[in-house]
Protein backbone atom coordinates (compact mmCIF):
# COMPACT_ATOMS: atom_id res chain seq x y z
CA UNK A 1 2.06 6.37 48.54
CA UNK A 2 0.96 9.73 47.70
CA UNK A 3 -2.39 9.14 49.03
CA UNK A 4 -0.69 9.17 52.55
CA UNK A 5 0.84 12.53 51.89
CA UNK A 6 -2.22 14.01 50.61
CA UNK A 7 -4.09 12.86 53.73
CA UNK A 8 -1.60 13.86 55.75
CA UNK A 9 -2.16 17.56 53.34
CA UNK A 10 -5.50 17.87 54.24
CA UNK A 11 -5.40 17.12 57.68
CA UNK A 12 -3.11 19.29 58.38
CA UNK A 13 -4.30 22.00 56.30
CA UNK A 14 -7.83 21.69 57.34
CA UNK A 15 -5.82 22.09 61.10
CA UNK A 16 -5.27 25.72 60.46
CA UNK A 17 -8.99 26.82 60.02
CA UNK A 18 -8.79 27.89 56.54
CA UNK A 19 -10.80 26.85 53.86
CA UNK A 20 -9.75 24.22 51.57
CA UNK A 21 -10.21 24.09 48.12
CA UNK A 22 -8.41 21.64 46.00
CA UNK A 23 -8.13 20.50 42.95
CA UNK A 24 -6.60 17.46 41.07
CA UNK A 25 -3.25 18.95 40.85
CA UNK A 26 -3.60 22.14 42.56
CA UNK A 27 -4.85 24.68 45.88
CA UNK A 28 -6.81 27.30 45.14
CA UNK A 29 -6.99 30.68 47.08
CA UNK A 30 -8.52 34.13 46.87
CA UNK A 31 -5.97 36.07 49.24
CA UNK A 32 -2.14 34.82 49.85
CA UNK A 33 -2.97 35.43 53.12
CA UNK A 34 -5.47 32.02 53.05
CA UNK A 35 -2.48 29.99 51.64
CA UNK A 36 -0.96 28.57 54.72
CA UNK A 37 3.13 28.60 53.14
CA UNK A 38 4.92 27.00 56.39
CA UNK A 39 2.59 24.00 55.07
CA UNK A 40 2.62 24.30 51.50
CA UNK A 41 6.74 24.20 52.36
CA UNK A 42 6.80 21.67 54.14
CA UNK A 43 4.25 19.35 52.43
CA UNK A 44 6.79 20.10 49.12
CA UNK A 45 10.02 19.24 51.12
CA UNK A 46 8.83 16.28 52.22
CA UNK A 47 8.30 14.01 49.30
CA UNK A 48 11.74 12.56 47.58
CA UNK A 49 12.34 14.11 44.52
CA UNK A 50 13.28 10.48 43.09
CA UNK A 51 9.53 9.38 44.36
CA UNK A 52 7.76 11.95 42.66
CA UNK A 53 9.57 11.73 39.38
CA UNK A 54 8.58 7.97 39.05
CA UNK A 55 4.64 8.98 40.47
CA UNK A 56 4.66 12.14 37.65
CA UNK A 57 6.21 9.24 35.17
CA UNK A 58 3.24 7.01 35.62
CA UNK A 59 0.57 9.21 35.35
CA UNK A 60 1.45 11.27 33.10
CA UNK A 61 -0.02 10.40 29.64
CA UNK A 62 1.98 8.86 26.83
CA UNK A 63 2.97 12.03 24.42
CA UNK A 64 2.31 10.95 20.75
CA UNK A 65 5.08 11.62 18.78
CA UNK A 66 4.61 14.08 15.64
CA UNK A 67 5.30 12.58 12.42
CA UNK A 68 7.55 15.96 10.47
């Protein structure tokens, strides 16, 4: 599912002649000016809360728990 978003991301982002430079988890920029923000918005507002909660919930590693 989130592949579809991300594609959608990139696309888009690649749309508006800046450079892209991603991460795993994260955009990286020298200037806020080279951080398109209607699309950063946008992209965040568009994914359901609910969906990424469950997506964040199964990727994100089992914590051990700590023995006091």
């Amino acid at each position: 599912m989130f592949e579809d978003f991300y594609t959608a991301f990139e696309t888009a982002y690649r749309e508006t002649g800046k450079r892209l430079d991603v991460g795993k988890s994260c955009v990286r920029f020298r200037k806020l000016e080279h951080l398109p923000l209607d699309l950063i918005g946008k992209t965040i507002t568009s994914i359901p809360m609910a969906d990424f909660v469950e997506h964040v919930k199964k990727v994100q590693s089992p914590r051990k728990s700590r023995k006091s």
